[in-house]
Protein backbone atom coordinates (compact mmCIF):
# COMPACT_ATOMS: atom_id res chain seq x y z
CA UNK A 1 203.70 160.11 147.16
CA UNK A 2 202.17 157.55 145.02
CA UNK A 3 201.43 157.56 141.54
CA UNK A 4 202.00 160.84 139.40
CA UNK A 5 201.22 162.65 136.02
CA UNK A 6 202.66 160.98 133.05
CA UNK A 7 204.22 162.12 130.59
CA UNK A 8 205.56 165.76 132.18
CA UNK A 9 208.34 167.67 130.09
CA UNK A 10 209.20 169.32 133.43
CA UNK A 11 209.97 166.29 135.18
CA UNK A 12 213.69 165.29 136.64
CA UNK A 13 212.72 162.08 134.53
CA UNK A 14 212.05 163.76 131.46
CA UNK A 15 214.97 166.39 132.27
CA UNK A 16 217.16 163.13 132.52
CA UNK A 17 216.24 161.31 129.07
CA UNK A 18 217.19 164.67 127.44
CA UNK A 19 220.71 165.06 128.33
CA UNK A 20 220.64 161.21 127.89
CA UNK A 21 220.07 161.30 124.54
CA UNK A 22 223.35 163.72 124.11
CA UNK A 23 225.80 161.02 125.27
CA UNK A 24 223.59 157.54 124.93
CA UNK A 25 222.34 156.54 121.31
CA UNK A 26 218.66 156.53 122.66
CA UNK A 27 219.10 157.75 125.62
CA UNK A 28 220.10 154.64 127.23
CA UNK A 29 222.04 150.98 126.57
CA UNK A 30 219.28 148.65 126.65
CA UNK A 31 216.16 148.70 124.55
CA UNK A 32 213.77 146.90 127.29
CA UNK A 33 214.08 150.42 129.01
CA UNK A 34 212.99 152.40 126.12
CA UNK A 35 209.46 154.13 126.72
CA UNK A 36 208.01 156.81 124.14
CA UNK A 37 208.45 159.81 124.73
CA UNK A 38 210.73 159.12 127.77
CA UNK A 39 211.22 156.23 130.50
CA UNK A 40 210.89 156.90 134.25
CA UNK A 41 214.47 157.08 135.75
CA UNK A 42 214.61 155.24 139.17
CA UNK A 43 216.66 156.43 141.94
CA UNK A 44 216.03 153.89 144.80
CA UNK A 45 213.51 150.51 145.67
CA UNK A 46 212.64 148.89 148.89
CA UNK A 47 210.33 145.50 148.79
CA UNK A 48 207.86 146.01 146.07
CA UNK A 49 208.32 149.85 146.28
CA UNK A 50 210.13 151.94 143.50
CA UNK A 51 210.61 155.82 144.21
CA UNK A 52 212.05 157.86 140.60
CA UNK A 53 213.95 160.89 140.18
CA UNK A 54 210.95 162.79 140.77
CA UNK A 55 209.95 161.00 144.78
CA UNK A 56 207.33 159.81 143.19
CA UNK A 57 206.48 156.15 144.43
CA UNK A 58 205.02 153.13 142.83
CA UNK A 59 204.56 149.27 143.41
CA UNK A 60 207.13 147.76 141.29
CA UNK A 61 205.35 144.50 139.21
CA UNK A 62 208.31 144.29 136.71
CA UNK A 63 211.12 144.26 139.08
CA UNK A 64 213.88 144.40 136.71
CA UNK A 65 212.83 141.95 133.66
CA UNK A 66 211.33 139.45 136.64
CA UNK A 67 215.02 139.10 138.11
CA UNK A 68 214.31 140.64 141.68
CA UNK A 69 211.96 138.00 142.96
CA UNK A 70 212.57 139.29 146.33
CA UNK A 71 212.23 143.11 145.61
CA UNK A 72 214.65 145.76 145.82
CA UNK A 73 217.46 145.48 148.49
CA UNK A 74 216.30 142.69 150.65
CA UNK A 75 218.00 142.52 153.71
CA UNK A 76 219.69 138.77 153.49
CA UNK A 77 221.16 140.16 149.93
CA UNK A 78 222.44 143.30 151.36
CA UNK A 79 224.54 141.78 153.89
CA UNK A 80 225.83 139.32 151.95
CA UNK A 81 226.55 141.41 149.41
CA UNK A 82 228.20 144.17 152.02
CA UNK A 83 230.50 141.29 153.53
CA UNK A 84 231.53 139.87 149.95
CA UNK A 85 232.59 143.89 148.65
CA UNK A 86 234.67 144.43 152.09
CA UNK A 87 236.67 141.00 151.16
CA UNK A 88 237.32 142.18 147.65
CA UNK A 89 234.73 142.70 144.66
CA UNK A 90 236.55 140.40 141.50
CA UNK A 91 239.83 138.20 141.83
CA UNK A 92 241.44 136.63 138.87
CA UNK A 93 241.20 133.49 140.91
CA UNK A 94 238.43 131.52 141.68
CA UNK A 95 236.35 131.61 145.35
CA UNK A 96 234.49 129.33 147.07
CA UNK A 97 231.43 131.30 146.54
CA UNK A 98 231.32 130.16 142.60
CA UNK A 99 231.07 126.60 144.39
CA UNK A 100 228.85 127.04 146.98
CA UNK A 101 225.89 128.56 144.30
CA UNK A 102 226.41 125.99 142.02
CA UNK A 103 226.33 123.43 144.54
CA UNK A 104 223.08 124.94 145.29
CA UNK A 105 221.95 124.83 141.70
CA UNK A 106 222.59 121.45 140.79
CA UNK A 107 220.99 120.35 143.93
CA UNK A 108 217.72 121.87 142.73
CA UNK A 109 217.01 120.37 139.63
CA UNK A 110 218.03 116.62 138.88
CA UNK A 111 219.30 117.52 135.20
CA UNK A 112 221.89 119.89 136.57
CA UNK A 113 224.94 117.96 136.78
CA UNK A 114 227.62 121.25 136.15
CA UNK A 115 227.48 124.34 135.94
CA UNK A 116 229.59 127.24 133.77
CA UNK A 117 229.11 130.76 134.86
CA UNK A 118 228.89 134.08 133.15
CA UNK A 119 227.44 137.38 132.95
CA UNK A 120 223.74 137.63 130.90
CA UNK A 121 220.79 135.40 130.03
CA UNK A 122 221.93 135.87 126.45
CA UNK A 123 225.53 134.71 127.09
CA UNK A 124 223.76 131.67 128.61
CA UNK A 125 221.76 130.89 125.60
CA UNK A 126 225.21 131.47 123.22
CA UNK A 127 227.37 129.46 125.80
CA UNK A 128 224.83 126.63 125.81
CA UNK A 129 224.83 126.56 121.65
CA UNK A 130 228.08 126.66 121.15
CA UNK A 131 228.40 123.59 124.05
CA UNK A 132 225.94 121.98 121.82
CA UNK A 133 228.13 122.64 118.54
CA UNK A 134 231.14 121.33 120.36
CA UNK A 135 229.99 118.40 121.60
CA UNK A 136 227.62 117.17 118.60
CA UNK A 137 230.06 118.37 115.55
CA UNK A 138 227.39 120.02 113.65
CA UNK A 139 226.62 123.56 112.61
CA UNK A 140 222.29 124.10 112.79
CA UNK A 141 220.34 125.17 115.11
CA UNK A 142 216.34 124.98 115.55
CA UNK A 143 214.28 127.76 117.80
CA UNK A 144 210.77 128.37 117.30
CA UNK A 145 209.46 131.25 115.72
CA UNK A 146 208.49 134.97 117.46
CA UNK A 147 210.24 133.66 120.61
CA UNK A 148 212.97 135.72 122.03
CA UNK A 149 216.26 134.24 123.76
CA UNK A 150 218.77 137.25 124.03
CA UNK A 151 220.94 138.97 121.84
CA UNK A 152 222.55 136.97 119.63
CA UNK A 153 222.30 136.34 115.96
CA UNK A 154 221.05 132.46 115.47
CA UNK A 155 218.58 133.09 118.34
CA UNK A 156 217.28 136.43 116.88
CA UNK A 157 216.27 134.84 113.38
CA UNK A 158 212.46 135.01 112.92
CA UNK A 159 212.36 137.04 116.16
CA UNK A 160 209.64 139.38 114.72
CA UNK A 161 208.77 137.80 111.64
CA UNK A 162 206.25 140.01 109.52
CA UNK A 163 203.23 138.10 107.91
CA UNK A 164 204.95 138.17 104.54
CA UNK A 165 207.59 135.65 106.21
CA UNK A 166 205.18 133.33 108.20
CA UNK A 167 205.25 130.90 105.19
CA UNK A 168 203.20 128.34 103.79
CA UNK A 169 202.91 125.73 105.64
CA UNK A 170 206.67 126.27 107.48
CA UNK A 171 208.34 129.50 108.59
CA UNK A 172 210.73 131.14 106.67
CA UNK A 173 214.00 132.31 108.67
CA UNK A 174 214.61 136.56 108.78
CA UNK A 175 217.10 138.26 110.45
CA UNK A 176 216.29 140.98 113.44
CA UNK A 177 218.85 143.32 113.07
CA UNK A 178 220.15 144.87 110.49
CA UNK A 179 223.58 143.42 108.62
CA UNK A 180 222.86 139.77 110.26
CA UNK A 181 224.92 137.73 107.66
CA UNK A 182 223.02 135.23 105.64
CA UNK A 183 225.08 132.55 106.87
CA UNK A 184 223.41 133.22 110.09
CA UNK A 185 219.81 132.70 108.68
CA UNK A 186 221.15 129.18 106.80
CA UNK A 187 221.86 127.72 110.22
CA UNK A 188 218.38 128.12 112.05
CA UNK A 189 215.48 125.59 111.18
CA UNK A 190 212.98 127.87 112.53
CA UNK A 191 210.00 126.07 114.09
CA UNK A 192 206.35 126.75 114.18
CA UNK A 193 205.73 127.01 118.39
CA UNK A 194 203.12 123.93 119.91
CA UNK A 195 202.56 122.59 116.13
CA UNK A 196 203.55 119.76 116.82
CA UNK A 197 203.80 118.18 113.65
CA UNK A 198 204.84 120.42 111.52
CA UNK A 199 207.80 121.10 113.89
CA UNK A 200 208.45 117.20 114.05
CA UNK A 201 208.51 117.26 110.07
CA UNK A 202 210.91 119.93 109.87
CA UNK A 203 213.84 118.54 112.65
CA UNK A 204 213.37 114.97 111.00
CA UNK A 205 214.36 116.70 107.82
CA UNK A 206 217.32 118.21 109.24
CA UNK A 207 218.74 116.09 111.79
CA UNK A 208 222.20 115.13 110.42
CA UNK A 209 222.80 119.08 110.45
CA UNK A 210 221.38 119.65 113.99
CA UNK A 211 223.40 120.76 117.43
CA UNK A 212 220.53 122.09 119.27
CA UNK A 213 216.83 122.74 119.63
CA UNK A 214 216.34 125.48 121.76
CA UNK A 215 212.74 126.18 123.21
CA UNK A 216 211.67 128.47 125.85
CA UNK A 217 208.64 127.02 128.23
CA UNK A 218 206.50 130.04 128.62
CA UNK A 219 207.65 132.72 126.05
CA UNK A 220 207.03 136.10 126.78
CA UNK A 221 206.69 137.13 122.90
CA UNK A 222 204.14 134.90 122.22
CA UNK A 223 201.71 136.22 125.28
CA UNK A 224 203.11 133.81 127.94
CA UNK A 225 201.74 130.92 125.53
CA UNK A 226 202.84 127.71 127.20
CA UNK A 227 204.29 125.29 125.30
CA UNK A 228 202.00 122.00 125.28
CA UNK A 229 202.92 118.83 126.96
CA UNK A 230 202.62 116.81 123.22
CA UNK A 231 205.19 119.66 121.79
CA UNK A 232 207.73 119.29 124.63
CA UNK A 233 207.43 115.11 124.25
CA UNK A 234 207.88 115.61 120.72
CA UNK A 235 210.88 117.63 121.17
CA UNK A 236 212.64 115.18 123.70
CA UNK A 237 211.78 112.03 121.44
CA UNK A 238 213.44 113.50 118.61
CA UNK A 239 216.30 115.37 119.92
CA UNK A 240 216.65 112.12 121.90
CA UNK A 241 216.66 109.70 118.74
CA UNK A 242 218.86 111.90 116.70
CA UNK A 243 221.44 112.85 119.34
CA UNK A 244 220.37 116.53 118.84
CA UNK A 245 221.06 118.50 122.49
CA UNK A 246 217.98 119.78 123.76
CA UNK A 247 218.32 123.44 125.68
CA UNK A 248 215.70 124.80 127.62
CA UNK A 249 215.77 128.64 128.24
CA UNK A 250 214.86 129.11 131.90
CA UNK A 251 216.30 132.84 132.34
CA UNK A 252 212.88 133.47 133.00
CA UNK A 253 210.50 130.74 133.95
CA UNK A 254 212.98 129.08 136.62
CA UNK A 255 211.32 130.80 139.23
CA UNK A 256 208.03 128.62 138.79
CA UNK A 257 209.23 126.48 140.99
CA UNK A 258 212.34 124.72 143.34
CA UNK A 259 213.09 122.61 139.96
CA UNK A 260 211.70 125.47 137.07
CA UNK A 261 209.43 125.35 135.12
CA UNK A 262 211.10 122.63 133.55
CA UNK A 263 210.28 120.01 136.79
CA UNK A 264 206.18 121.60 136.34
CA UNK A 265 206.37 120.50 132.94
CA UNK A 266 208.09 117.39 133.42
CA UNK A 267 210.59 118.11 130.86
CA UNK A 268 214.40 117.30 131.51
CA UNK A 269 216.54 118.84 128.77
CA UNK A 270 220.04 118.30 128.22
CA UNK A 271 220.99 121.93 128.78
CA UNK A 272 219.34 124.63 130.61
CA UNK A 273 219.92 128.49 130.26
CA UNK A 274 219.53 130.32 133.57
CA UNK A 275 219.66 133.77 134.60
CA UNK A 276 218.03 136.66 136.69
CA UNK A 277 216.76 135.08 140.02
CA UNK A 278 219.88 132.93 140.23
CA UNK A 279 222.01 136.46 140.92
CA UNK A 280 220.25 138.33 143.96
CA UNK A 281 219.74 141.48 141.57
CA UNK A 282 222.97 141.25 139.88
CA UNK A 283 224.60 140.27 136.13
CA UNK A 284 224.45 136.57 135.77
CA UNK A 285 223.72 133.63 133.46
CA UNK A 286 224.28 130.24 133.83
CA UNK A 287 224.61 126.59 131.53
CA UNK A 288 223.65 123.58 133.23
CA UNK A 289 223.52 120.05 132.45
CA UNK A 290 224.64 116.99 131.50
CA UNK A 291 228.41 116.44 132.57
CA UNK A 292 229.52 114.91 129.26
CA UNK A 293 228.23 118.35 127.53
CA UNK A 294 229.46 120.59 130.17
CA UNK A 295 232.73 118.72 129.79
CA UNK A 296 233.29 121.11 126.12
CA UNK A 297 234.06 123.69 129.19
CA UNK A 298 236.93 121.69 130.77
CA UNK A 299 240.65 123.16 129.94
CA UNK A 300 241.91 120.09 131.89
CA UNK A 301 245.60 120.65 131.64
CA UNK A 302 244.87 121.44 127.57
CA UNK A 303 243.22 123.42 125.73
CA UNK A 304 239.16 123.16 126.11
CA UNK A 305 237.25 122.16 123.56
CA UNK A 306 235.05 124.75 123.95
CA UNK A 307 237.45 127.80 125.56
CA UNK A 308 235.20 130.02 127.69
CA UNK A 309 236.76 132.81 129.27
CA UNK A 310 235.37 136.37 130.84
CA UNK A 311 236.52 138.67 133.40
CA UNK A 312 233.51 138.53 135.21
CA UNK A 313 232.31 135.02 134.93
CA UNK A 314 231.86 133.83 138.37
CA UNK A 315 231.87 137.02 139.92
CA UNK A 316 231.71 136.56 144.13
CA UNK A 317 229.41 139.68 144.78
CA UNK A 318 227.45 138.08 142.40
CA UNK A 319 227.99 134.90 143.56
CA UNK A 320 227.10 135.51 147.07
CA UNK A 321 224.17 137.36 146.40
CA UNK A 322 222.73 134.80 144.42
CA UNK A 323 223.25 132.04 146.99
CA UNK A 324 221.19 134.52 149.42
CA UNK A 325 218.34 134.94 147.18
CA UNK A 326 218.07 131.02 146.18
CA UNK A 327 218.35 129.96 149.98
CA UNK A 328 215.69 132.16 150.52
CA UNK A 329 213.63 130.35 148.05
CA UNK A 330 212.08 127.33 150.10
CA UNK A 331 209.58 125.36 148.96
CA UNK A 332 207.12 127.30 150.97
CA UNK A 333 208.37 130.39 149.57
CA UNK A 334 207.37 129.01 145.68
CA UNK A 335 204.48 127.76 146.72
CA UNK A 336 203.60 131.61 148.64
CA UNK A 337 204.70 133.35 145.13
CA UNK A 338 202.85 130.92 143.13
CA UNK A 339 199.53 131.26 144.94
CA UNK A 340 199.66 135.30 145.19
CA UNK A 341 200.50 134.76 141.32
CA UNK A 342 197.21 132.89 140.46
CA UNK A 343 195.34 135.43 142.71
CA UNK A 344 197.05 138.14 140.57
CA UNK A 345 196.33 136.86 137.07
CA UNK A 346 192.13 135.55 138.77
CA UNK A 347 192.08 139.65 139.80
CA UNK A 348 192.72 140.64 136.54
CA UNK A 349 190.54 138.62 134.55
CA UNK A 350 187.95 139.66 136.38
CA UNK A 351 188.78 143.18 135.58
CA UNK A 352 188.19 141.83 132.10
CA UNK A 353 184.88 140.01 133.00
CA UNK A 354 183.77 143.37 135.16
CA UNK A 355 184.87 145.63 131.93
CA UNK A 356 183.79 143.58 129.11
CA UNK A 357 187.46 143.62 127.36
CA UNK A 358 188.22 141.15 125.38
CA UNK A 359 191.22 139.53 126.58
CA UNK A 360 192.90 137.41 128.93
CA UNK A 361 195.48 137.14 132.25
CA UNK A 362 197.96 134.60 131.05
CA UNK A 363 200.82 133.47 132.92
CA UNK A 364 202.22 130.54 135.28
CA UNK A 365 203.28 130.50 138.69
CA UNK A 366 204.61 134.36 139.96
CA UNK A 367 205.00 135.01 136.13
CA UNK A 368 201.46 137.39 134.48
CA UNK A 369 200.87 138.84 132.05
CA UNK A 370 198.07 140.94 130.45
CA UNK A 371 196.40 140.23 126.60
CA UNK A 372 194.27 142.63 125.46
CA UNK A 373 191.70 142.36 122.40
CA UNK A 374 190.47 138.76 121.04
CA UNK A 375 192.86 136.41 120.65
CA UNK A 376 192.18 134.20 117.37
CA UNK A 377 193.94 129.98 117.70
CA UNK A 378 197.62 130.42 116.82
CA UNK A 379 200.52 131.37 118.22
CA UNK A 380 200.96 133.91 115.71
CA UNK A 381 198.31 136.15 116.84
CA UNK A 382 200.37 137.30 120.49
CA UNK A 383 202.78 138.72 118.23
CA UNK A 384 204.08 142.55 119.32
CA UNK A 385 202.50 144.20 116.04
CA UNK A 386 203.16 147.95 116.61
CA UNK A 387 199.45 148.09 116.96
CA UNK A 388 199.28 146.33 119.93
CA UNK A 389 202.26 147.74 121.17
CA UNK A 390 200.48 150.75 121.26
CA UNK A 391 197.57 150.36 122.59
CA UNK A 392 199.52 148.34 125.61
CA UNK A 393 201.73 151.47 125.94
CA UNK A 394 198.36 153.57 126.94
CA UNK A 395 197.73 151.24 129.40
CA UNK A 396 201.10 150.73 130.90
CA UNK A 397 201.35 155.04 130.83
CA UNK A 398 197.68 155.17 132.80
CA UNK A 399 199.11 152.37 135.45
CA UNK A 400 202.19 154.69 136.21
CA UNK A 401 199.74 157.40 136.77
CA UNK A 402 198.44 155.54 139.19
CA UNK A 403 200.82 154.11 141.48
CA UNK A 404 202.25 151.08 139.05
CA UNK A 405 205.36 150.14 137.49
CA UNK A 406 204.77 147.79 134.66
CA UNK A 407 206.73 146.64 131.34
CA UNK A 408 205.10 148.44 128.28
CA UNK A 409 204.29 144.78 126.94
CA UNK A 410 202.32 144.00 130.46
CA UNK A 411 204.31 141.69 131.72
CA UNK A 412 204.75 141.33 135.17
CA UNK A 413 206.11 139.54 138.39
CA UNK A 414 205.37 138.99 141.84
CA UNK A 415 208.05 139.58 144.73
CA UNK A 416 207.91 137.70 148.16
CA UNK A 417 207.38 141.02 149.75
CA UNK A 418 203.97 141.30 148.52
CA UNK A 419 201.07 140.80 149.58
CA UNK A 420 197.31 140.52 148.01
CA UNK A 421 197.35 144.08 148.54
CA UNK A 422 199.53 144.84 145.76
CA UNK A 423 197.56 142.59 143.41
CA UNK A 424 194.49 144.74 144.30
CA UNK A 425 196.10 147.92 143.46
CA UNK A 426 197.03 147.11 140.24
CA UNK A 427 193.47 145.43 139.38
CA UNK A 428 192.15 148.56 140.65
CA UNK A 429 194.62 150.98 137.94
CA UNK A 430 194.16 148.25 135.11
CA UNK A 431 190.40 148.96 135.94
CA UNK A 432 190.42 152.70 135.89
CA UNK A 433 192.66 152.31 132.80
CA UNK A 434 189.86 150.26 130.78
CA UNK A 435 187.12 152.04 131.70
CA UNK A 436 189.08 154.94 130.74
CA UNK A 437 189.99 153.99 127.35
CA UNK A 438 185.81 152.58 126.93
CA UNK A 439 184.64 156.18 127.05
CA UNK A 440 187.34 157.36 124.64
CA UNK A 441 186.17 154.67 122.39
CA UNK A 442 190.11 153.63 122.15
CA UNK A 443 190.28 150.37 120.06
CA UNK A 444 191.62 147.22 121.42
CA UNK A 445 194.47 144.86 119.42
């Protein structure tokens, strides 16, 4: 059965979210799955396919914040994964399996000279800061404004700045959540994304303070802007000069490509943050880099500079399903994903041609995602306002009427096992959608 009628207070889904709500302070423990007035609760996937509580299947285009790149339950993953739990699932030793996916990793990408294990895309990002703290000796960080890098207090500053904060001519740092200390705010330089300049003014300025600049490639926040080749130069020269440790966040973007988006871009940073792809469906992050900063991780037969432990930190089912998912990701394979990506995001702006929406299909490689409403210069105007949240949410609630599963924020991914027809489907919903919302006279962001 594909598609059905969203939102439906009778539905298992529904049913599910309330007695949720009893035991789980909103329902649930993880915002991304929040949907108003309830999310669709999944009970199994297969390729591109997700079926929820209520049978009720759809093509699955966010496949788990972009980390199944091969779908649900692929085949290679499952075995490897079956043969890893019958060994054992977690030993307080290490296995060969840690070594074998990081040998894997650091033959991908030529920066990758270590790597350090652990459980989240945000523990990545904190790991790789505090690496950066230990091995420079100083407290500040820099991140760019409006551009999200996990859950952790110096990377949430200026997350969702309101106008009153954007500042005049530089960005003034604000904490995210409520009862960050202000201590937290002093030690982020918060940077104005792809102004070049401005940003180049402000790191000059505090360069003797600075451990890390931490930019991601292709945020998500920010409508999939890409940051500009002069921005990235600028940001190696000066971290370069000033012996400031330049981290790239690659939880998402490293599946543009056998190197990331990173080797695209022609960009080598001293740290990279990894994530999602690199653990066949399961929790993993990932620092890797330059051996002198990945040394802050070494106990040695001492204490480590930087001491790093966690229970599950180089977890073998984990492990071993990540090395089947990577392996399966031959150049061949990218450059498959890649292609059925552009197709995907050239579908949809025709949709927007065909429709006469203002808006646009941005995105790189497997990685799409859909703008609505004009978009004036400035990276300021992608932001999430809770107008355009809105309006989004209609769309994304029409698309799972009609056989889609998309992020409210439509954002999506493409799996190897797609195919164009998948792409079509969801050009066809997006279509119905707009045309929809055209004779409702619904305003666009």
């Amino acid at each position: 059965m594909a598609g059905g009628r969203y939102p439906d207070p009778d539905s298992r889904s529904a049913q599910l979210h309330r007695r949720a709500q009893q035991v789980l302070p909103g329902g649930n423990s993880r915002l991304t799955v929040s949907m108003s007035p309830y999310p669709v609760y999944a009970r199994q996937g297969a390729g591109f396919r997700l079926v929820d509580e209520d049978g009720v299947e759809r093509i699955d285009f966010y496949n788990n914040a972009t980390s199944l790149i091969h779908g649900h339950a692929h085949p290679a993953i499952v075995e490897a994964v079956t043969a890893q739990i019958a060994r054992g699932t977690a030993f307080a030793h290490p296995t060969e399996a840690e070594i074998a996916l990081a040998e894997l990793l650091c033959a991908r990408a030529p920066g990758f000279e270590q790597v350090r294990f652990c459980n989240s895309g945000t523990e990545a990002v904190m790991n790789a800061i505090k690496a950066a703290r230990a091995f420079t000796g100083r407290p500040r960080i820099a991140k760019c404004e409006g551009v999200y890098h996990g859950s952790y207090d110096p990377v949430e500053v200026s997350l969702d700045s309101p106008p009153s904060a954007w500042g005049v001519p530089d960005p003034l740092p604000v904490a995210y959540a409520r009862g960050t200390p202000p201590g937290v705010l002093q030690g982020v330089v918060v940077l104005p994304f792809n102004d070049t300049e401005r940003s180049r003014a402000l790191l000059e300025a505090a360069a003797g303070e600075l451990a890390a600049v931490v930019i991601d490639l292709l945020p998500s926040r920010l409508g999939m802007e890409l940051a500009s080749p002069e921005f990235l130069a600028m940001l190696r020269e000066v971290t370069r000069r000033h012996g400031i440790v330049l981290i790239v966040d690659e939880v998402i973007s490293f599946r543009s490509g056998p190197t990331g988006l990173q080797g695209v871009l022609g960009v080598q940073p001293d740290l990279t943050a990894l994530g999602k792809i690199i653990g066949g469906g399961f929790p993993v992050g990932a620092v890797a880099g330059r051996r002198e900063i990945m040394a802050m991780f070494d106990a040695g037969a001492g204490k480590a500079p930087l001491p790093h432990a966690g229970t599950y930190n180089g977890n073998p089912v984990t492990m071993v399903a990540g090395r089947a998912a990577m392996e399966l990701l031959t150049p061949d394979a990218f450059a498959a994903l890649n292609a059925l990506g552009e197709h995907t995001r050239a579908l949809l702006e025709a949709v927007l041609r065909e429709t006469g929406t203002p808006g646009a299909a941005a995105g790189v490689g497997s990685l799409f995602m859909l703008r609505l409403g004009a978009a004036p210069p400035g990276y300021r105007s992608q932001y999430p306002t809770p107008e355009r949240q809105a309006r989004k949410l209609a769309l994304a609630q029409h698309l799972l009427d009609h056989g889609i599963a998309m992020n409210p924020s439509l954002m999506g991914a493409i799996s190897t096992p797609m195919t164009p027809a998948q792409p079509a489907a969801l050009a066809a919903a997006v279509r119905s959608g707009l045309a929809q919302a055209a004779a409702q006279a619904l305003p666009l962001p």
